[in-house]
N, C-alpha and C. Protein backbone atom coordinates (compact mmCIF):
# COMPACT_ATOMS: atom_id res chain seq x y z
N UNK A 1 27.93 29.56 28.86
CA UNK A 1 28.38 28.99 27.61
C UNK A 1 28.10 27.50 27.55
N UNK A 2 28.40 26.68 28.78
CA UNK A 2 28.38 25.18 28.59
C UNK A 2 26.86 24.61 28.68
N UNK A 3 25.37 25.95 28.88
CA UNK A 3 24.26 25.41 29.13
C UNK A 3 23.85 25.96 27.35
N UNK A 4 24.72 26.85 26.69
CA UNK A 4 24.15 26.71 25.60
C UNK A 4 24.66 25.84 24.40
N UNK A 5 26.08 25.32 25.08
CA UNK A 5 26.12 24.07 24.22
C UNK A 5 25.55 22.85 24.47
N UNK A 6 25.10 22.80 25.57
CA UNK A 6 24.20 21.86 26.24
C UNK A 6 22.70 21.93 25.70
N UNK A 7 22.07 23.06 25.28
CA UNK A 7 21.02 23.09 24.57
C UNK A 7 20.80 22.87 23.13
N UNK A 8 22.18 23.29 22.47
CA UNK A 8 22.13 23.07 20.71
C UNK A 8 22.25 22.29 20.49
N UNK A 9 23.25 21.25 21.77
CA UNK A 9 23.66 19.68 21.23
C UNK A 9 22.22 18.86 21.85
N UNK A 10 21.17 19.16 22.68
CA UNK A 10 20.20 18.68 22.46
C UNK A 10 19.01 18.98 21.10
N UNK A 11 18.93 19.93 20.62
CA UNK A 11 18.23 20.98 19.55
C UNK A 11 18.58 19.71 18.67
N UNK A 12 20.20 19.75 18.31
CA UNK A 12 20.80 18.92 17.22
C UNK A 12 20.19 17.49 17.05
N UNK A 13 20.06 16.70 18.34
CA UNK A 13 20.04 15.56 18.88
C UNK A 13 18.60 15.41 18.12
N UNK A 14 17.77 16.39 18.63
CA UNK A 14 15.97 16.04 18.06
C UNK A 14 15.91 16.37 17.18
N UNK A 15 16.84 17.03 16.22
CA UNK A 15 16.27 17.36 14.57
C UNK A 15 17.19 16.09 14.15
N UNK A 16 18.37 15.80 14.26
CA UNK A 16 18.73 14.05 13.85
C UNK A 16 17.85 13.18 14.13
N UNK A 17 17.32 12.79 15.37
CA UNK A 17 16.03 11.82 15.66
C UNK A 17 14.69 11.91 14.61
N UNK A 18 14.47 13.39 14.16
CA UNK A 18 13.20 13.65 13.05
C UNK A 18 13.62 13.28 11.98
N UNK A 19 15.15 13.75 11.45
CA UNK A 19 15.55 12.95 10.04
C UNK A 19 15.29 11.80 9.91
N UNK A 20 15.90 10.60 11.12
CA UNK A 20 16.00 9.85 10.95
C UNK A 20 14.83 8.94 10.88
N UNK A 21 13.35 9.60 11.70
CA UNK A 21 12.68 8.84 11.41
C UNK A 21 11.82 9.38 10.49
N UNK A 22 12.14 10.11 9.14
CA UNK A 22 11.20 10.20 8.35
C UNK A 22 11.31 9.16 7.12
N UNK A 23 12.65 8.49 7.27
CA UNK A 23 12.36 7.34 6.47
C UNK A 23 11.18 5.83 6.83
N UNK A 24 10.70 5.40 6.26
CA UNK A 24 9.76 4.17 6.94
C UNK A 24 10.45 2.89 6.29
N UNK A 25 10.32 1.84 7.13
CA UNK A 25 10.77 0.77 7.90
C UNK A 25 9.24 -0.37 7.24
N UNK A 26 9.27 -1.17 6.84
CA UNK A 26 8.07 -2.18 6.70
C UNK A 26 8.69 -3.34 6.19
N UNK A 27 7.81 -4.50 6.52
CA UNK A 27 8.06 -5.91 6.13
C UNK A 27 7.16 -5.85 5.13
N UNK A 28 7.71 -6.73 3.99
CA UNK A 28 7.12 -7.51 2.91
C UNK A 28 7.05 -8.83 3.09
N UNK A 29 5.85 -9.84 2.21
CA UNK A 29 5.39 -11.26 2.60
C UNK A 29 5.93 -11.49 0.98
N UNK A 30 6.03 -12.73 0.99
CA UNK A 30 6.99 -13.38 -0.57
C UNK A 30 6.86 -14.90 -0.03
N UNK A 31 6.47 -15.55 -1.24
CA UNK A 31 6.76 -16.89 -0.94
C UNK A 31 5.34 -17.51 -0.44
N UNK A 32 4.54 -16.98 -0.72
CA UNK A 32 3.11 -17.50 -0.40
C UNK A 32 2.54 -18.09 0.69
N UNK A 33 1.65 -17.34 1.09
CA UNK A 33 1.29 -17.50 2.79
C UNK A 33 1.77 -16.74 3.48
N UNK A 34 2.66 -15.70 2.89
CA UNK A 34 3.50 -14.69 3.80
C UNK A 34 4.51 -15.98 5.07
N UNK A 35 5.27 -17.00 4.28
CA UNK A 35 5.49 -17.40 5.11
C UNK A 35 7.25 -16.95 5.55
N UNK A 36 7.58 -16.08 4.36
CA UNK A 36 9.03 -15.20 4.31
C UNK A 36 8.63 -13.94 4.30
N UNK A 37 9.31 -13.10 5.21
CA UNK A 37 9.02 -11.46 5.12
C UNK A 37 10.73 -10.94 4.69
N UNK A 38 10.26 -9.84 4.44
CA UNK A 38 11.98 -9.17 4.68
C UNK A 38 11.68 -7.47 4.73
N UNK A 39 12.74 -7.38 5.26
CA UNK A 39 12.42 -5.55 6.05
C UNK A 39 12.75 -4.75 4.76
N UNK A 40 12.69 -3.67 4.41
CA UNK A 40 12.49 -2.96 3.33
C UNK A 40 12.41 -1.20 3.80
N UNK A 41 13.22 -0.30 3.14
CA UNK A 41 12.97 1.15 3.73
C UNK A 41 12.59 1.88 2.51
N UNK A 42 12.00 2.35 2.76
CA UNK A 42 11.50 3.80 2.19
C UNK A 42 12.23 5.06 2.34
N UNK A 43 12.84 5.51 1.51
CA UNK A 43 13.59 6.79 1.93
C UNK A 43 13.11 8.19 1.62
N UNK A 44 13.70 9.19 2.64
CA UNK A 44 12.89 10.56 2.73
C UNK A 44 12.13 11.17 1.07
N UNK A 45 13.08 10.60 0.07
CA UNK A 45 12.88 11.38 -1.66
C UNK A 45 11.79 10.67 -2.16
N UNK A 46 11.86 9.12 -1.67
CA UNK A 46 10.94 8.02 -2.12
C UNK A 46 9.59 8.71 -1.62
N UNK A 47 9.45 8.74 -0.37
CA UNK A 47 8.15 9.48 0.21
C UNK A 47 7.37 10.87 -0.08
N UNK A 48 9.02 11.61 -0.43
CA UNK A 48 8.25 12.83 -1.08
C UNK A 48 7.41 12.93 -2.01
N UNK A 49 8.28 11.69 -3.09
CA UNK A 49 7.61 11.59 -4.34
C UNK A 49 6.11 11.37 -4.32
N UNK A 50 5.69 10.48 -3.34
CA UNK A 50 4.66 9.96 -2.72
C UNK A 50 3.42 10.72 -2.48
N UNK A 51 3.84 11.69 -1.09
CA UNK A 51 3.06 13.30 -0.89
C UNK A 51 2.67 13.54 -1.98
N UNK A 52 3.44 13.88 -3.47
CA UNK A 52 3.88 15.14 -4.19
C UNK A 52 2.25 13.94 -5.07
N UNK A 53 2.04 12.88 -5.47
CA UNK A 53 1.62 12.69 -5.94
C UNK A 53 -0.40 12.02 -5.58
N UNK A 54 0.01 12.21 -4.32
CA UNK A 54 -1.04 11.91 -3.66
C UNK A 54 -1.59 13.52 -3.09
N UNK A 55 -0.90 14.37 -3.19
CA UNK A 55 -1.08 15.52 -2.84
C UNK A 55 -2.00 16.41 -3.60
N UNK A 56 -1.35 15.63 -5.14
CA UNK A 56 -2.25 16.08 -6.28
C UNK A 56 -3.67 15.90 -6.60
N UNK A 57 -4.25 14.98 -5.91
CA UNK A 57 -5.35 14.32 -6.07
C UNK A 57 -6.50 15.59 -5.44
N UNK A 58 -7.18 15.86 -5.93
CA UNK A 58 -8.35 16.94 -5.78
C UNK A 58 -9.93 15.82 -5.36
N UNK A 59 -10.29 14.88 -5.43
CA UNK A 59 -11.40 13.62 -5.65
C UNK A 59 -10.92 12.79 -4.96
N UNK A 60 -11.66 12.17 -4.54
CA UNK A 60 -11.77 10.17 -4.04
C UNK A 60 -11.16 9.48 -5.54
N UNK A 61 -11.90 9.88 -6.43
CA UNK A 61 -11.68 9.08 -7.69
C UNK A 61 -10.00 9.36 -7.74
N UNK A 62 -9.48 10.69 -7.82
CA UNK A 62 -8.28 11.00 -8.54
C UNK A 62 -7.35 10.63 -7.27
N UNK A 63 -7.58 10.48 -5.91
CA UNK A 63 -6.75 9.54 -5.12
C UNK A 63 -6.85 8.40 -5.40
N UNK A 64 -7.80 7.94 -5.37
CA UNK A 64 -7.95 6.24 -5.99
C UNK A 64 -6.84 5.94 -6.65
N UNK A 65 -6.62 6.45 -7.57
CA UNK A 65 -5.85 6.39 -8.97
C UNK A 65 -4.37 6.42 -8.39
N UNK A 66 -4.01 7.97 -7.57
CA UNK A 66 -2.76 7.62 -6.88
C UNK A 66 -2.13 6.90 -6.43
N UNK A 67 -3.62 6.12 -5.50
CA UNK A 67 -3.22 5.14 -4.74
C UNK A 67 -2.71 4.01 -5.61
N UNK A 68 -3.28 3.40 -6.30
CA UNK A 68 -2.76 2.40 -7.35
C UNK A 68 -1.53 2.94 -7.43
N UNK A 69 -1.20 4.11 -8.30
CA UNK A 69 0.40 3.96 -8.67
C UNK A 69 1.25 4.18 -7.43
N UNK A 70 0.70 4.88 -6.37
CA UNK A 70 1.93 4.71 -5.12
C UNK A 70 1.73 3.32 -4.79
N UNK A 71 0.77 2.73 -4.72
CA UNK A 71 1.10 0.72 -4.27
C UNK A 71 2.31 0.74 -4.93
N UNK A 72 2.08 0.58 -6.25
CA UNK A 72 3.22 0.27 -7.50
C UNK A 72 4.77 0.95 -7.11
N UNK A 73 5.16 1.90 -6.78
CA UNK A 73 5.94 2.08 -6.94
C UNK A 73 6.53 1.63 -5.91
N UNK A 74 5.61 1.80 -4.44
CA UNK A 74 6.51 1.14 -3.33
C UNK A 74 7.20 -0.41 -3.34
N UNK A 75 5.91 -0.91 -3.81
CA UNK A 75 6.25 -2.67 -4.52
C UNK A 75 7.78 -2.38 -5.33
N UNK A 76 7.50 -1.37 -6.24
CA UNK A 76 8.69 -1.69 -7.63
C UNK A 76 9.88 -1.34 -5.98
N UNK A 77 9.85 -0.11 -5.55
CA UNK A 77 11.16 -0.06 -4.75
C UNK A 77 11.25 -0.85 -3.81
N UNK A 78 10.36 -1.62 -3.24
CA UNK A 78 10.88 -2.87 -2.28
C UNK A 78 11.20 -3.68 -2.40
N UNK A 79 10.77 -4.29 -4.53
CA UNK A 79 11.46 -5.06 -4.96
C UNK A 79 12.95 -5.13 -5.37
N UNK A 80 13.36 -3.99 -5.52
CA UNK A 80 15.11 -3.48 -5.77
C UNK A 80 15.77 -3.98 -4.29
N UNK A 81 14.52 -4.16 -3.44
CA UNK A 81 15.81 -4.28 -1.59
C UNK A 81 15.49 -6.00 -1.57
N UNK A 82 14.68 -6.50 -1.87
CA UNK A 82 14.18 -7.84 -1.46
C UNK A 82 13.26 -8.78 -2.79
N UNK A 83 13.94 -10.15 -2.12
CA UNK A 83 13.34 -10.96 -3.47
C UNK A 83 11.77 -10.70 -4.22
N UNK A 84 10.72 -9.60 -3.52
CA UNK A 84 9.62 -9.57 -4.39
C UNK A 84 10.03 -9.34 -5.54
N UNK A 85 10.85 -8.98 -6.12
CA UNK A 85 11.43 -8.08 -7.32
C UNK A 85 11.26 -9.18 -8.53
N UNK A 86 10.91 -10.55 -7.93
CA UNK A 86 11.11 -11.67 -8.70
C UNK A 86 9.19 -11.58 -8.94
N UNK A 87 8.74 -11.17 -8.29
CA UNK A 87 6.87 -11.39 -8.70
C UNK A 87 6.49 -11.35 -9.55
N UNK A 88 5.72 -11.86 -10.00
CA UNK A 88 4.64 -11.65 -11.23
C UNK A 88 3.52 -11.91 -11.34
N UNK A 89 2.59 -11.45 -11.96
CA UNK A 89 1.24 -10.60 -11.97
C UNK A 89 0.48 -12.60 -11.77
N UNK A 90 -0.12 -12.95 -10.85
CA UNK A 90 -1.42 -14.06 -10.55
C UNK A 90 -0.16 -14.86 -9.85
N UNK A 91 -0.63 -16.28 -10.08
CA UNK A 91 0.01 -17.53 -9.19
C UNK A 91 0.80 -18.46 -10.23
N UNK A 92 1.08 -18.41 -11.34
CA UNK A 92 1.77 -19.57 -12.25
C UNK A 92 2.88 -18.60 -13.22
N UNK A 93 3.20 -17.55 -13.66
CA UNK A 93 4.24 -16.91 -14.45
C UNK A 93 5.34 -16.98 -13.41
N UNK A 94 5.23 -17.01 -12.43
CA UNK A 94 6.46 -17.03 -11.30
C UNK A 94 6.55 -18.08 -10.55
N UNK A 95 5.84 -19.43 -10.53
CA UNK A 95 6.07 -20.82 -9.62
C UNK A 95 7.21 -20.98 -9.72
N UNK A 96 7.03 -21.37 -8.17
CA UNK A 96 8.84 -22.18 -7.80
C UNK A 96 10.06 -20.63 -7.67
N UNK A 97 9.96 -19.45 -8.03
CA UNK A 97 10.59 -18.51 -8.24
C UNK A 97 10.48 -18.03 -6.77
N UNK A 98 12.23 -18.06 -6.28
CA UNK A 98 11.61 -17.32 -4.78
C UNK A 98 11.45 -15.90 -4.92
N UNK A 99 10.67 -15.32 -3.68
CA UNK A 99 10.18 -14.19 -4.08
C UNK A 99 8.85 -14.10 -4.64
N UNK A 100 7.77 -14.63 -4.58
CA UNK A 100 7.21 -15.08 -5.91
C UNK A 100 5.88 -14.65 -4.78
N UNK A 101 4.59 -13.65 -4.81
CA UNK A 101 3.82 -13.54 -4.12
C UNK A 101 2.08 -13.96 -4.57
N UNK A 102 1.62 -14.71 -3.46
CA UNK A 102 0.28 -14.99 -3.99
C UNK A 102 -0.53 -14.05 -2.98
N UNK A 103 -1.86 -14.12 -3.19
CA UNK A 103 -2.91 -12.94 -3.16
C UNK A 103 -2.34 -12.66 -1.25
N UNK A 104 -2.38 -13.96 -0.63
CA UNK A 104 -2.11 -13.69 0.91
C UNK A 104 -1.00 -12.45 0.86
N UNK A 105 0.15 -12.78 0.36
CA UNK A 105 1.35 -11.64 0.52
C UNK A 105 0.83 -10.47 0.09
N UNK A 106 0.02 -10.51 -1.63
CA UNK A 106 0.05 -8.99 -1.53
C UNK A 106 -0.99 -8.49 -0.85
N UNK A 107 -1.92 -8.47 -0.26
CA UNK A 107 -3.12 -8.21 0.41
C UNK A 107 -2.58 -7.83 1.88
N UNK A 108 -1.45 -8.56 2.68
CA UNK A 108 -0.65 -8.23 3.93
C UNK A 108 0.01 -7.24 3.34
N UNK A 109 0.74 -7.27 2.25
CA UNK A 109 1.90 -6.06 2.20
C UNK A 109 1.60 -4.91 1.75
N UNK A 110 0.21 -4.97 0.93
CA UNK A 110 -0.52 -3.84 0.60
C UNK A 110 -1.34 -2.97 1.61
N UNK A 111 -1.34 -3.82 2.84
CA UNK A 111 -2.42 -3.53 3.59
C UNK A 111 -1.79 -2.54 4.41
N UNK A 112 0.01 -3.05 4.68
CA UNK A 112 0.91 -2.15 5.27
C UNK A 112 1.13 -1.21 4.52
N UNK A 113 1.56 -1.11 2.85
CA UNK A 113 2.17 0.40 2.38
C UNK A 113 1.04 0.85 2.71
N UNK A 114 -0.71 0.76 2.76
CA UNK A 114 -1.82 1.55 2.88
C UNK A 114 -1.13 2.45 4.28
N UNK A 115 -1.22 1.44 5.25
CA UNK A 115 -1.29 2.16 6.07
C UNK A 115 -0.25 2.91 6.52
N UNK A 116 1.50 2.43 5.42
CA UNK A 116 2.48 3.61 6.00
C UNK A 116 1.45 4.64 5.49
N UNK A 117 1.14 5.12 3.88
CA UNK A 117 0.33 6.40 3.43
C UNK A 117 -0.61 7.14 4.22
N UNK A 118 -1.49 6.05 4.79
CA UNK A 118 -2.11 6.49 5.98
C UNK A 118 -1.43 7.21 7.17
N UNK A 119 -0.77 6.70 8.08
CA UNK A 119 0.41 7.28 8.90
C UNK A 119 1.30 8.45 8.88
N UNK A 120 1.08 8.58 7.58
CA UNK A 120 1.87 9.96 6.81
C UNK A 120 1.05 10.98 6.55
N UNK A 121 -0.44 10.78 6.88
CA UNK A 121 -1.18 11.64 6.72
C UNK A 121 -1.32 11.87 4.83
N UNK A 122 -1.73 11.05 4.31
CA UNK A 122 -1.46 11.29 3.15
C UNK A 122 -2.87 11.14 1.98
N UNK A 123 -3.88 10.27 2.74
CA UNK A 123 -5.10 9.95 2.76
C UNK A 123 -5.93 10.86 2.75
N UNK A 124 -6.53 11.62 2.22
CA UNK A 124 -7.42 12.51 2.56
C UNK A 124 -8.77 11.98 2.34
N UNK A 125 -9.15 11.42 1.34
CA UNK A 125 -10.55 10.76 0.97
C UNK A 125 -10.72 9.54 1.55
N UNK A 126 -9.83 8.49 1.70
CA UNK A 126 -9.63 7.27 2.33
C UNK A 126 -9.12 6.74 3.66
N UNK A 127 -9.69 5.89 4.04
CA UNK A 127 -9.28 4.77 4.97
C UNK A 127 -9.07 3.51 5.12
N UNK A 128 -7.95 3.00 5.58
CA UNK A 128 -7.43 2.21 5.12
C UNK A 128 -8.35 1.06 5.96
N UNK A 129 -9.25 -0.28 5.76
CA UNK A 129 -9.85 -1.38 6.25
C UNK A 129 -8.82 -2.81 6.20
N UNK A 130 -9.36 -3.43 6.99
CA UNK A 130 -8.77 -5.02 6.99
C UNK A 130 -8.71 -5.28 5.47
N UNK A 131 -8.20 -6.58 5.17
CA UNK A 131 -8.25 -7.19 3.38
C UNK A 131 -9.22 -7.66 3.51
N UNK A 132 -10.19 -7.99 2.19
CA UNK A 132 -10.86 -9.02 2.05
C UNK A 132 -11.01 -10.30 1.35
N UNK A 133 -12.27 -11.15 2.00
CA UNK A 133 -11.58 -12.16 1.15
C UNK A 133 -13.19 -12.51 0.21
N UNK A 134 -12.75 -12.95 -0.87
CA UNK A 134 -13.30 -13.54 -2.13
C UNK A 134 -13.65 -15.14 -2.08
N UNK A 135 -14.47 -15.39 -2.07
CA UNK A 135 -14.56 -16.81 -2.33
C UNK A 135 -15.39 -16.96 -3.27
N UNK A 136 -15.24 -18.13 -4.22
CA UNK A 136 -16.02 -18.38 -5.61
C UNK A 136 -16.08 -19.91 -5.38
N UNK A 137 -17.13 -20.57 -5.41
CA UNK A 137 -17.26 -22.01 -5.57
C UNK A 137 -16.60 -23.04 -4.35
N UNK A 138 -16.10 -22.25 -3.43
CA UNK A 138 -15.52 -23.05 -1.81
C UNK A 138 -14.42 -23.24 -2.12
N UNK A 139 -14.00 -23.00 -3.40
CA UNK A 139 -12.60 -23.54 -3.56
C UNK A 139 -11.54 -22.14 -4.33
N UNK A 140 -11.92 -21.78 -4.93
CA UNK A 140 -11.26 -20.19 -5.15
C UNK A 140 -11.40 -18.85 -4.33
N UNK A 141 -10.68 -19.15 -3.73
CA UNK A 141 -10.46 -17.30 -2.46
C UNK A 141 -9.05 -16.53 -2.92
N UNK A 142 -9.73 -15.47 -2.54
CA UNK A 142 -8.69 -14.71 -2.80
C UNK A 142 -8.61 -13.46 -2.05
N UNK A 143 -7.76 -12.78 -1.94
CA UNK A 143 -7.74 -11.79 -0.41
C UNK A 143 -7.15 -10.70 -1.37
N UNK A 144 -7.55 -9.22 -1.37
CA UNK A 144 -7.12 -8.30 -1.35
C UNK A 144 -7.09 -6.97 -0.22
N UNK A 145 -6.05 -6.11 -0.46
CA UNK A 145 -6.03 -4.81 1.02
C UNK A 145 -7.65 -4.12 0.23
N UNK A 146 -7.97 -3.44 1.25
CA UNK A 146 -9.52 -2.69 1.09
C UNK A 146 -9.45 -1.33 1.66
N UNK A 147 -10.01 0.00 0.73
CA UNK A 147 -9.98 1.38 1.39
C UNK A 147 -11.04 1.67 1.42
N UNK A 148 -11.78 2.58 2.05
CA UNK A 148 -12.90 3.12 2.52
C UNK A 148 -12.91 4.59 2.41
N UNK A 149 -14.31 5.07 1.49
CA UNK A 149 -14.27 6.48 1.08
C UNK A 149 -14.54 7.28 1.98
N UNK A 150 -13.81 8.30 2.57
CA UNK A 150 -14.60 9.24 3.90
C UNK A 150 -14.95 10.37 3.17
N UNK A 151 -15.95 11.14 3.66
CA UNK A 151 -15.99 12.56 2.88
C UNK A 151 -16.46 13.58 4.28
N UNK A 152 -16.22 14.98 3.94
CA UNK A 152 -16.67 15.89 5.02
C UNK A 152 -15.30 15.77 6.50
N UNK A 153 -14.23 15.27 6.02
CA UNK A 153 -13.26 15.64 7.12
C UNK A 153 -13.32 14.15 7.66
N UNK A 154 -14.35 13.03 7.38
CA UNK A 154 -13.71 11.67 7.88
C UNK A 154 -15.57 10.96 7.98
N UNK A 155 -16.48 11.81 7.61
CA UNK A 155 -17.96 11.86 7.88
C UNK A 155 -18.07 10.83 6.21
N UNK A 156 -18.46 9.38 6.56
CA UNK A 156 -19.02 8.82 5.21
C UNK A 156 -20.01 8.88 4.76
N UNK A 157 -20.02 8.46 3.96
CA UNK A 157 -20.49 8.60 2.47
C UNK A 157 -21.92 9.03 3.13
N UNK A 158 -23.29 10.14 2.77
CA UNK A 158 -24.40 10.26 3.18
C UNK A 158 -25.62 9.60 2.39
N UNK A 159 -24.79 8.77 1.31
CA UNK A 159 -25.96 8.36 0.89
C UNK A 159 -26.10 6.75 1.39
N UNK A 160 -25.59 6.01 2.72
CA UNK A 160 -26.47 5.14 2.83
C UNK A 160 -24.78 4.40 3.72
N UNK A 161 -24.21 2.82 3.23
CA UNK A 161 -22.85 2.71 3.30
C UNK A 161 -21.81 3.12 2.46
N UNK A 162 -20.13 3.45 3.56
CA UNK A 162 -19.35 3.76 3.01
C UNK A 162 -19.16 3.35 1.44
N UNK A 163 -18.24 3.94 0.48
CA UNK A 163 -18.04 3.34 -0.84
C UNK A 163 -16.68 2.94 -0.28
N UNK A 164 -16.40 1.40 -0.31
CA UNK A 164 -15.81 0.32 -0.34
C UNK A 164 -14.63 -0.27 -1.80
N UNK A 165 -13.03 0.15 -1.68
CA UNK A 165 -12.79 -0.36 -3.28
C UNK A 165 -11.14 -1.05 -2.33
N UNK A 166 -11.31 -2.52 -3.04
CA UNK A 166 -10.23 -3.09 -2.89
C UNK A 166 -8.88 -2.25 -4.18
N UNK A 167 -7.59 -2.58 -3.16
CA UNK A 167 -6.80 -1.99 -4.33
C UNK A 167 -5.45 -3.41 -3.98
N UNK A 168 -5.91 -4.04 -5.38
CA UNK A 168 -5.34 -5.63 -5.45
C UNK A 168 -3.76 -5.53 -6.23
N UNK A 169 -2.29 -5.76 -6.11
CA UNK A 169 -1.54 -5.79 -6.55
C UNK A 169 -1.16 -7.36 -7.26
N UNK A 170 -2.06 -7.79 -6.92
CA UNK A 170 -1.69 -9.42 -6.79
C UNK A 170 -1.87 -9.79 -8.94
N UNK A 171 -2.40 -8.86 -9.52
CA UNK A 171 -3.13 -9.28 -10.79
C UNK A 171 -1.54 -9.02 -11.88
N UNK A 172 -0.54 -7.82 -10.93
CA UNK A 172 0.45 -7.02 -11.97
C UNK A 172 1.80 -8.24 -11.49
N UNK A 173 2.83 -7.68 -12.40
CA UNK A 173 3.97 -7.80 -12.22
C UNK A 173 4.79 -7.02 -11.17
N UNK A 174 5.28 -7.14 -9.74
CA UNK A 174 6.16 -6.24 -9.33
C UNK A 174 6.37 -4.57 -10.08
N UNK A 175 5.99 -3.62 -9.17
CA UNK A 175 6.27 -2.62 -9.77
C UNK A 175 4.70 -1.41 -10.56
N UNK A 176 4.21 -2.75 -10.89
CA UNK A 176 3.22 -1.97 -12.10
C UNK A 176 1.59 -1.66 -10.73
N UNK A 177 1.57 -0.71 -11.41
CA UNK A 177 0.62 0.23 -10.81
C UNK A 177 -0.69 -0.87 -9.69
N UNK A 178 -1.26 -1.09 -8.72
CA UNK A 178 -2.27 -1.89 -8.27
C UNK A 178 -3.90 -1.16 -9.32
N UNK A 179 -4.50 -2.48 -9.02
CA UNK A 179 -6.11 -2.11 -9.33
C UNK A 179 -6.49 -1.83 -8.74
N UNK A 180 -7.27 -0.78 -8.62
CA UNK A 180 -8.18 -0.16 -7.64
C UNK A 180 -9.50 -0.52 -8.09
N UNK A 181 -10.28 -1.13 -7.94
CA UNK A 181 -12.10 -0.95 -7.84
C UNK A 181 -12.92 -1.20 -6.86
N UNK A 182 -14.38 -0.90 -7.32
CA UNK A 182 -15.00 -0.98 -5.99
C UNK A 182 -14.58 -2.71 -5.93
N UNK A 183 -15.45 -2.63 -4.27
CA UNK A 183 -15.08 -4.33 -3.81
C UNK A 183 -16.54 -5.04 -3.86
N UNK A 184 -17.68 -4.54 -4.31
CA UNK A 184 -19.00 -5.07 -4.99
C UNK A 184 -18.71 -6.09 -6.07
N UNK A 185 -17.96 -4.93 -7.04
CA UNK A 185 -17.48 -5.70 -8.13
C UNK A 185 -16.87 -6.85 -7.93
N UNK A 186 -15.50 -6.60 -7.32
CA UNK A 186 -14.43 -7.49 -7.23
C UNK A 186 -15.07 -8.80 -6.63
N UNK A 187 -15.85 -8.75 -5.78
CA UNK A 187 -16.71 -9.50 -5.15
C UNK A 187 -17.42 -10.67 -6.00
N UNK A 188 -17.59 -9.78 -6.87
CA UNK A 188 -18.07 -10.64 -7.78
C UNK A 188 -17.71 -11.14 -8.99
N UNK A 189 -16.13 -11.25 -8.68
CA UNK A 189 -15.32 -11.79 -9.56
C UNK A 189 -14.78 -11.06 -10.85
N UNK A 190 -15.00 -9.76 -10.96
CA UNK A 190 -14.57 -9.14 -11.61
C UNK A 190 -12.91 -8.77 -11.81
N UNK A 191 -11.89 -8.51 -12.30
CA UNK A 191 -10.82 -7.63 -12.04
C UNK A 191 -10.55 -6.70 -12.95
N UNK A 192 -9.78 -6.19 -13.29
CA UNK A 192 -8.93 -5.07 -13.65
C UNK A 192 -9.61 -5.20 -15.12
N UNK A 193 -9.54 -5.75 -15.81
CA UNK A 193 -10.14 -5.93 -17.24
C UNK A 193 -11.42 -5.69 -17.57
N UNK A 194 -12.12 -6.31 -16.53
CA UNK A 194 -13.78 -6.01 -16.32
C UNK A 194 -14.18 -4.63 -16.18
N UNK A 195 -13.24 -4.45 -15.07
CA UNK A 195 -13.46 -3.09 -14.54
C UNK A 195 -13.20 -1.56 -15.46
N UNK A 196 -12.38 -1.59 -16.04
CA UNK A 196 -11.96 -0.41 -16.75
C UNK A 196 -12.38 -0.50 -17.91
């Protein structure tokens, strides 16, 4: 009797340890330069929602698209735990506002929700790359997170290099969906307006 309560109360022990870590845990950057973070959770319903909508995606293109609105929503819910909630879409509608993120923060914090999604197995067409950075005239840079198209189970693209698309939060307000495009474009100074 006492080795099979000795076994259920371990059984118990590892399905509490799996609950508990199916919520995710990540820092957010605020305050430009990422020079303030603050911890932020994701909870088990938040994530489902997540799956349920990234799950849907049949294409690279129609994940793409997910991906933008799961950036967005994780942003909108990390802004309800921590001052991003104060952001707004470029570098001057929010000066001086703490909380307030320029391209460095969202490009670090985007780079992490990528890769909780990633971690979760949630990616099927994509991989998540370093950010990149933009420079225009030596004096305008700008950094966004960057995904990478895999096709054939993780085998890229066969016609030559991977297809390459930054997905930039830095252009919206807290909350609202990221841009996804290629990073050719973006490269070349294009954003969200150009693009669509």
């Amino acid at each position: 009797m006492r080795s099979a309560c000795l076994a259920l109360a371990a059984a118990l022990s590892v399905l509490a340890a799996c609950g508990a870590s199916a919520e995710e845990r990540i820092s957010v950057c605020f305050n430009y330069g990422c020079v303030a973070q603050a911890e932020v959770v994701f909870s088990d319903a938040q994530l489902a929602e997540l799956a349920q909508l990234l799950g849907d995606a049949r294409t690279p293109g129609e994940e793409r698209e997910a991906v933008g609105a799961a950036v967005g929503r994780l942003l909108g819910w990390a802004g309800r735990q921590s001052p991003i909630g104060a952001d707004r879409g470029g570098n001057y509608a929010d000066d001086a506002v703490y909380g307030r993120m320029d391209c460095i923060d969202h490009a670090t914090t985007t780079t992490r929700l990528l890769h909780l999604l990633e971690r979760r197995g949630l990616l099927r067409f994509h991989r998540v790359l370093e950010p990149a950075l933009r420079l225009r005239l030596l004096v305008f840079q700008h950094y966004s997170a960057v995904i990478e198209e895999v096709r054939d189970g993780g085998a890229d693209d066969h016609d030559g290099a991977p297809a390459r698309f930054v997905v930039d939060s830095w252009f919206f307000d807290n909350g609202h969906a990221a841009a996804v495009m290629p990073l050719d474009a973006w490269l070349q100074g294009e954003g969200p307006d150009d693009y669509e």
